[in-house]
Protein backbone atom coordinates (compact mmCIF):
# COMPACT_ATOMS: atom_id res chain seq x y z
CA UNK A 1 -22.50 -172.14 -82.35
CA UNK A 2 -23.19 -168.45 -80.99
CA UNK A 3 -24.00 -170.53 -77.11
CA UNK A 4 -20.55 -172.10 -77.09
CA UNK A 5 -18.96 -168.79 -77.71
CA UNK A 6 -20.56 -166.91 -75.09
CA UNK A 7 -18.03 -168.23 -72.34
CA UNK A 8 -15.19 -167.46 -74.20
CA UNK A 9 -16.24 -164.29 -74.71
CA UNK A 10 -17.14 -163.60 -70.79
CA UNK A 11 -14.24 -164.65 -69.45
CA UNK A 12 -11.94 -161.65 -70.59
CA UNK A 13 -14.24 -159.09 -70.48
CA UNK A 14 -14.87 -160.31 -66.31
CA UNK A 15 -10.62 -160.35 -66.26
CA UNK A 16 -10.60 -156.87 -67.69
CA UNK A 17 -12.79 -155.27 -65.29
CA UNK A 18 -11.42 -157.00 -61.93
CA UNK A 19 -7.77 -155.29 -63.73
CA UNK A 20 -9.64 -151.81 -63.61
CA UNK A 21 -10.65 -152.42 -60.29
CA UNK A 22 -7.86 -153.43 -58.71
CA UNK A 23 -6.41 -150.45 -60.35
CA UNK A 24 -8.40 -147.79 -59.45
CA UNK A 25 -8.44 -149.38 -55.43
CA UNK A 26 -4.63 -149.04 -55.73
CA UNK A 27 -4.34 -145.80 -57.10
CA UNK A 28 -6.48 -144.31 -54.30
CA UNK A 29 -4.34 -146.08 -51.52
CA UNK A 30 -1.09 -144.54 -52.79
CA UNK A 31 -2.54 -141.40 -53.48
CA UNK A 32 -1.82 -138.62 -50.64
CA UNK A 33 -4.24 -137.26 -48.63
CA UNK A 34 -5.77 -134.44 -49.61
CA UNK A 35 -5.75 -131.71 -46.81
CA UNK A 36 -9.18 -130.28 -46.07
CA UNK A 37 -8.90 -126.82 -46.61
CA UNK A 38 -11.21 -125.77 -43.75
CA UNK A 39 -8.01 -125.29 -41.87
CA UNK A 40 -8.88 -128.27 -39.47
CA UNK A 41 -5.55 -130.28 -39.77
CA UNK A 42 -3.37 -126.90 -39.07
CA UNK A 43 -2.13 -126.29 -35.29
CA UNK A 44 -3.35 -122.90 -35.68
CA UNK A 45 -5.11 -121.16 -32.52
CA UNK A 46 -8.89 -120.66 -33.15
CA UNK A 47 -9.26 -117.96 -30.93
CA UNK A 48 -6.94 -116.12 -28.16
CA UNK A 49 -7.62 -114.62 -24.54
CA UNK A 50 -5.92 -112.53 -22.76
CA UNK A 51 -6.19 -112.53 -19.14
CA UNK A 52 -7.96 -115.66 -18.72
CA UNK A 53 -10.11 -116.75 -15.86
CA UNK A 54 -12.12 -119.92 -15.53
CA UNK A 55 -13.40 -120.99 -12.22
CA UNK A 56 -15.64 -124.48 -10.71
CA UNK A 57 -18.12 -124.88 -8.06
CA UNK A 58 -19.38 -127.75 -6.76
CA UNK A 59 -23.13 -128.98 -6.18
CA UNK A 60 -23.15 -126.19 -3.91
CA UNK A 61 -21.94 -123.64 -5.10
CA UNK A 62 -18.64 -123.38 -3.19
CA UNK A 63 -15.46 -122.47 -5.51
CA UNK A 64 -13.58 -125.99 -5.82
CA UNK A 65 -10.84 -124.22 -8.04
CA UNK A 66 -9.65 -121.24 -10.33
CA UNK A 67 -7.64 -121.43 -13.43
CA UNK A 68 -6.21 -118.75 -15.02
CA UNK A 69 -3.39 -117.11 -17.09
CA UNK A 70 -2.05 -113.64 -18.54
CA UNK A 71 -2.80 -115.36 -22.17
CA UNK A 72 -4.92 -118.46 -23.22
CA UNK A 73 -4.81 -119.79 -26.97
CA UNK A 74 -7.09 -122.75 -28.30
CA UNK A 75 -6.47 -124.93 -30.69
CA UNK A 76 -9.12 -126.67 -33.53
CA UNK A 77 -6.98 -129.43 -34.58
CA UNK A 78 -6.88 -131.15 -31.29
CA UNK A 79 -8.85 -129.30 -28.89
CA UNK A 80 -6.29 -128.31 -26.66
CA UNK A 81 -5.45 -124.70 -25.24
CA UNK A 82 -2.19 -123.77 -24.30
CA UNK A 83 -1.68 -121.32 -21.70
CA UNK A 84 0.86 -119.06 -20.74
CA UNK A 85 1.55 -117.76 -16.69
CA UNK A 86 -1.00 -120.27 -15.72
CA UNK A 87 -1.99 -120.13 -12.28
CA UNK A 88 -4.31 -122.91 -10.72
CA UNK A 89 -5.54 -122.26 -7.42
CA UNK A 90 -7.71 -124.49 -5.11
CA UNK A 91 -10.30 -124.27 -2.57
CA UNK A 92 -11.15 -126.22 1.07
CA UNK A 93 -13.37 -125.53 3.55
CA UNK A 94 -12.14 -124.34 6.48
CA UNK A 95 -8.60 -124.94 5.18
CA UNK A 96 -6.49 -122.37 3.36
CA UNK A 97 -6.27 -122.38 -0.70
CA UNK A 98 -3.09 -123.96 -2.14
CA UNK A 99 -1.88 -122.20 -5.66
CA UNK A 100 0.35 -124.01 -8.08
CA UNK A 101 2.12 -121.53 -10.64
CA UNK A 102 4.32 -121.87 -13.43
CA UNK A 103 5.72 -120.73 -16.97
CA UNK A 104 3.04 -122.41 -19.15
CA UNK A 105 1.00 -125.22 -19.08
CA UNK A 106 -2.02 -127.10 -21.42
CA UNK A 107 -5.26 -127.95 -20.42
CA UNK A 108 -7.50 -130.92 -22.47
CA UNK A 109 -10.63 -130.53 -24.41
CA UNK A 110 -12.43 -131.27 -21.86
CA UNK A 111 -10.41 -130.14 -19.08
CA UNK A 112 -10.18 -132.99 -17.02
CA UNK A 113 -6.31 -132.66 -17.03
CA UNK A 114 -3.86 -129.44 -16.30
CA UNK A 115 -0.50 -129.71 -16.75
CA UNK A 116 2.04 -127.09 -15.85
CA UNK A 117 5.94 -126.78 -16.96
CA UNK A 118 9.01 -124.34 -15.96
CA UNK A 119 9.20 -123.33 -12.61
CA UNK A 120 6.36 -124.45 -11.48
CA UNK A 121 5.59 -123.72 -7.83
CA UNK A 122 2.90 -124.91 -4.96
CA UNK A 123 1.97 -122.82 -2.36
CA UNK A 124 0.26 -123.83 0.60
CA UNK A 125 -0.75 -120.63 3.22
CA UNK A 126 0.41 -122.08 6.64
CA UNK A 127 -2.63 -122.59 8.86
CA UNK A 128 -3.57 -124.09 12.02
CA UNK A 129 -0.35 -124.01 13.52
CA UNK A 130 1.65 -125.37 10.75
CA UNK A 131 3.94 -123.35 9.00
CA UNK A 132 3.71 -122.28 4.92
CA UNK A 133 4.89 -125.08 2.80
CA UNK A 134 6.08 -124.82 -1.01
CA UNK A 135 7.03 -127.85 -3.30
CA UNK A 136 9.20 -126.91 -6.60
CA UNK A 137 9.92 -129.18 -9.31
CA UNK A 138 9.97 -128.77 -13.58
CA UNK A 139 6.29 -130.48 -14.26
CA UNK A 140 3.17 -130.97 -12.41
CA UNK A 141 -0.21 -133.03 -13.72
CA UNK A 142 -2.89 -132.15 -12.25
CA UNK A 143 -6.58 -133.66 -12.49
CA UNK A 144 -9.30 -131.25 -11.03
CA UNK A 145 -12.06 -134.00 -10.75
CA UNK A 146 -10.41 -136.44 -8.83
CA UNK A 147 -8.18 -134.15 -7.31
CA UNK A 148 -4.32 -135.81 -7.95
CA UNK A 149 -1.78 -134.44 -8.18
CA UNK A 150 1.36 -136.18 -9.67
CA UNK A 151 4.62 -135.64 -11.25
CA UNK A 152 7.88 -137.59 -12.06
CA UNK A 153 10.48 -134.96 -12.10
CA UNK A 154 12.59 -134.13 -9.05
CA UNK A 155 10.92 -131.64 -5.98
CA UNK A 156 11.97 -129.87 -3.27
CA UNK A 157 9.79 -129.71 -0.59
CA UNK A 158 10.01 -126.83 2.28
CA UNK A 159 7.71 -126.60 5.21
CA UNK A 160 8.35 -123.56 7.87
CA UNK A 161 10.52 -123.43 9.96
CA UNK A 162 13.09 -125.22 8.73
CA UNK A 163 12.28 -128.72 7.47
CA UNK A 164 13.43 -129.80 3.76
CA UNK A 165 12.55 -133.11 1.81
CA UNK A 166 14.36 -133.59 -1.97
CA UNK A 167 12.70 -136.37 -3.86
CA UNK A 168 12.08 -137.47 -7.57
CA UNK A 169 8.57 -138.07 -8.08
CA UNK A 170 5.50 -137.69 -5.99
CA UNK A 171 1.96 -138.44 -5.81
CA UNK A 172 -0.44 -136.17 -3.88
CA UNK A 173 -4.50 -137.21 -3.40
CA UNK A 174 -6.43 -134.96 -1.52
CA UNK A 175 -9.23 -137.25 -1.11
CA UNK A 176 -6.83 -139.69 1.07
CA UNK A 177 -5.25 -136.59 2.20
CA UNK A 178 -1.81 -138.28 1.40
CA UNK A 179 1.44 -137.24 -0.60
CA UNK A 180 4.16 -140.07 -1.89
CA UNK A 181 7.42 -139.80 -2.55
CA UNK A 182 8.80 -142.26 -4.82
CA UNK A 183 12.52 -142.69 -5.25
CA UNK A 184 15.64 -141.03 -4.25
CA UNK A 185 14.01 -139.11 -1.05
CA UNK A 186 16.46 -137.35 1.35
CA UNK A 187 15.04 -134.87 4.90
CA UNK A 188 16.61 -132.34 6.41
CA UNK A 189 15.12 -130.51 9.51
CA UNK A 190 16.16 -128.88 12.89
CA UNK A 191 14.99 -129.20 15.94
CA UNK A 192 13.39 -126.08 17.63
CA UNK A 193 15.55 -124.34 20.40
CA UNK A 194 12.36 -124.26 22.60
CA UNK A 195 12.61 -126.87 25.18
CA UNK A 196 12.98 -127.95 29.00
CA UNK A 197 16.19 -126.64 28.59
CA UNK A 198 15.32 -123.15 27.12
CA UNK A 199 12.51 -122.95 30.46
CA UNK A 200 15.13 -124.00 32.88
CA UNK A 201 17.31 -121.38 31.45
CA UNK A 202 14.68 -118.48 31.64
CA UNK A 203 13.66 -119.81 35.29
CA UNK A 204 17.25 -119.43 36.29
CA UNK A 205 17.31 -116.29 34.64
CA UNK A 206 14.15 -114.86 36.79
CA UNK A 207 15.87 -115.92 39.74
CA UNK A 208 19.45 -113.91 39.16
CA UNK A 209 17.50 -110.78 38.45
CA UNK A 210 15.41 -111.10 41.73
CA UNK A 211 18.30 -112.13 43.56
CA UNK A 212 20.62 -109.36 41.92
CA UNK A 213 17.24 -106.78 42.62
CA UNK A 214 17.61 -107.46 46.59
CA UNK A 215 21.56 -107.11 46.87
CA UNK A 216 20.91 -103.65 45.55
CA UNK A 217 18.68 -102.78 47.68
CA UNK A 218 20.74 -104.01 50.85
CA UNK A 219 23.31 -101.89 49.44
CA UNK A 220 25.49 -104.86 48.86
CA UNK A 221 29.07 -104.17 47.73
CA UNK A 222 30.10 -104.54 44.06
CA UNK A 223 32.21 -107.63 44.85
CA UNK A 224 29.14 -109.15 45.89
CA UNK A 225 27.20 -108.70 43.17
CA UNK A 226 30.13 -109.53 40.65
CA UNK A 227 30.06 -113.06 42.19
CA UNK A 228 26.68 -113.18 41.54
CA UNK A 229 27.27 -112.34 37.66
CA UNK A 230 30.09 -115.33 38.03
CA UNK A 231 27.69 -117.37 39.37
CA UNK A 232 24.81 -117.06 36.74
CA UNK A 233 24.15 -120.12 34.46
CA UNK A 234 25.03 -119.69 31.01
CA UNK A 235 22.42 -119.79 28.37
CA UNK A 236 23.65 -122.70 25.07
CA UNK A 237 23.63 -120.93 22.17
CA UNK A 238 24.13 -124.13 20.31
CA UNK A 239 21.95 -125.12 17.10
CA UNK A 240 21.35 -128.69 17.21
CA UNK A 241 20.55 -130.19 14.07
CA UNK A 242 18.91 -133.70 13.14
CA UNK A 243 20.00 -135.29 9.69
CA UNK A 244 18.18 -137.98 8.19
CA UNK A 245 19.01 -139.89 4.64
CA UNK A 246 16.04 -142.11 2.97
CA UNK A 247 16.99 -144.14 -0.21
């Protein structure tokens, strides 16, 4: 009598305790999360810099590039420090350094990526011949280690003399020495007065003054050497300039 029971008896007592499990697993999934109190989930700054320099070399030893900023602030939660004035500047051999510069800017935890916002600015000293260029745009990414460069905001790129390229979006890699502009690219430049023209002009100017030299001496009259002045090529003062529109 007490053996048929037993299953009777088992069966609600095995319900019950599946109910209080399946309660207590639902109570912890609606239940909020509660925040460690470590201060790890805040986006509170850790620590704080001020004048902040960080440089890298490579195998060796030469300076590859040198971060830095008038303030630096890190943050636990995600590893990320935010910088303010940041000013990224890098290295060649026998090549002049190239500084980018703007308003703020973040760097990763493990600062493989730099990006700067607000005015930024890129400098590039003019060398070899070629003049100083500057690009300007609102955001710039840039990634040290493989050397890219890269943003998707408009720029304006100026090159001395007088050359000027607007585009939205570009894509510099040193390693392929290369820059790409993506969309919407328009050039503006001048040509240089210099020329055959400019030489045929100074020639002609050498030969009036010799010419003009030896009427004085004869003791021409001053008739004579008005006619000369009539006779004198005159120089073009005009500035040609070249326009050309890429869509």
């Amino acid at each position: 009598m007490r053996v048929a029971n037993r299953p009777v008896i088992l069966f609600p007592l095995a319900l019950l305790v599946m109910l209080a499990l399946l309660t207590f697993w639902i109570n912890r999934v609606v239940q909020p999360i509660v925040p460690k109190l470590d201060g790890s989930g805040r986006h509170d700054p850790d620590y704080m810099m001020s004048n902040f320099v960080t440089t890298q070399t490579d195998i060796n030893g030469a300076l590859r590039y040198k971060l830095a900023a008038t303030e630096m602030k890190h943050f636990p939660d995600d590893d990320t420090t935010e910088l303010q004035r940041p000013r990224y500047t890098q290295f060649a051999v026998d090549k002049p350094y190239t500084q980018v510069e703007g308003l703020r800017g973040y760097m990763s935890s493990n600062g493989e990526k730099v990006e700067l916002f607000d005015n930024v600015k890129i400098t590039r000293q003019a060398f070899a011949g070629k003049g100083e260029m500057t690009v300007d745009t609102s955001y710039l990414s840039i990634l040290p280690n493989t050397e890219i460069v890269s943003t998707d905001r408009p720029v304006v790129i100026r090159q001395a003399p007088k050359t000027v390229i607007y585009a939205t979006g570009m894509l510099y890699e040193k390693k392929e020495n290369t820059v790409s502009l993506l969309h919407k690219v328009r050039a503006h430049y001048e040509r240089p007065n210099v020329g055959v023209r400019a030489i045929k002009s100074s020639v002609d100017q050498s030969k009036y003054n010799e010419a003009s030299k030896a009427f004085v001496n004869k003791g021409q009259s001053s008739e004579e050497n008005a006619k000369l002045q009539q006779s004198q090529p005159q120089q073009s003062t005009s500035n040609a300039r070249i326009r050309r529109r890429y869509e």
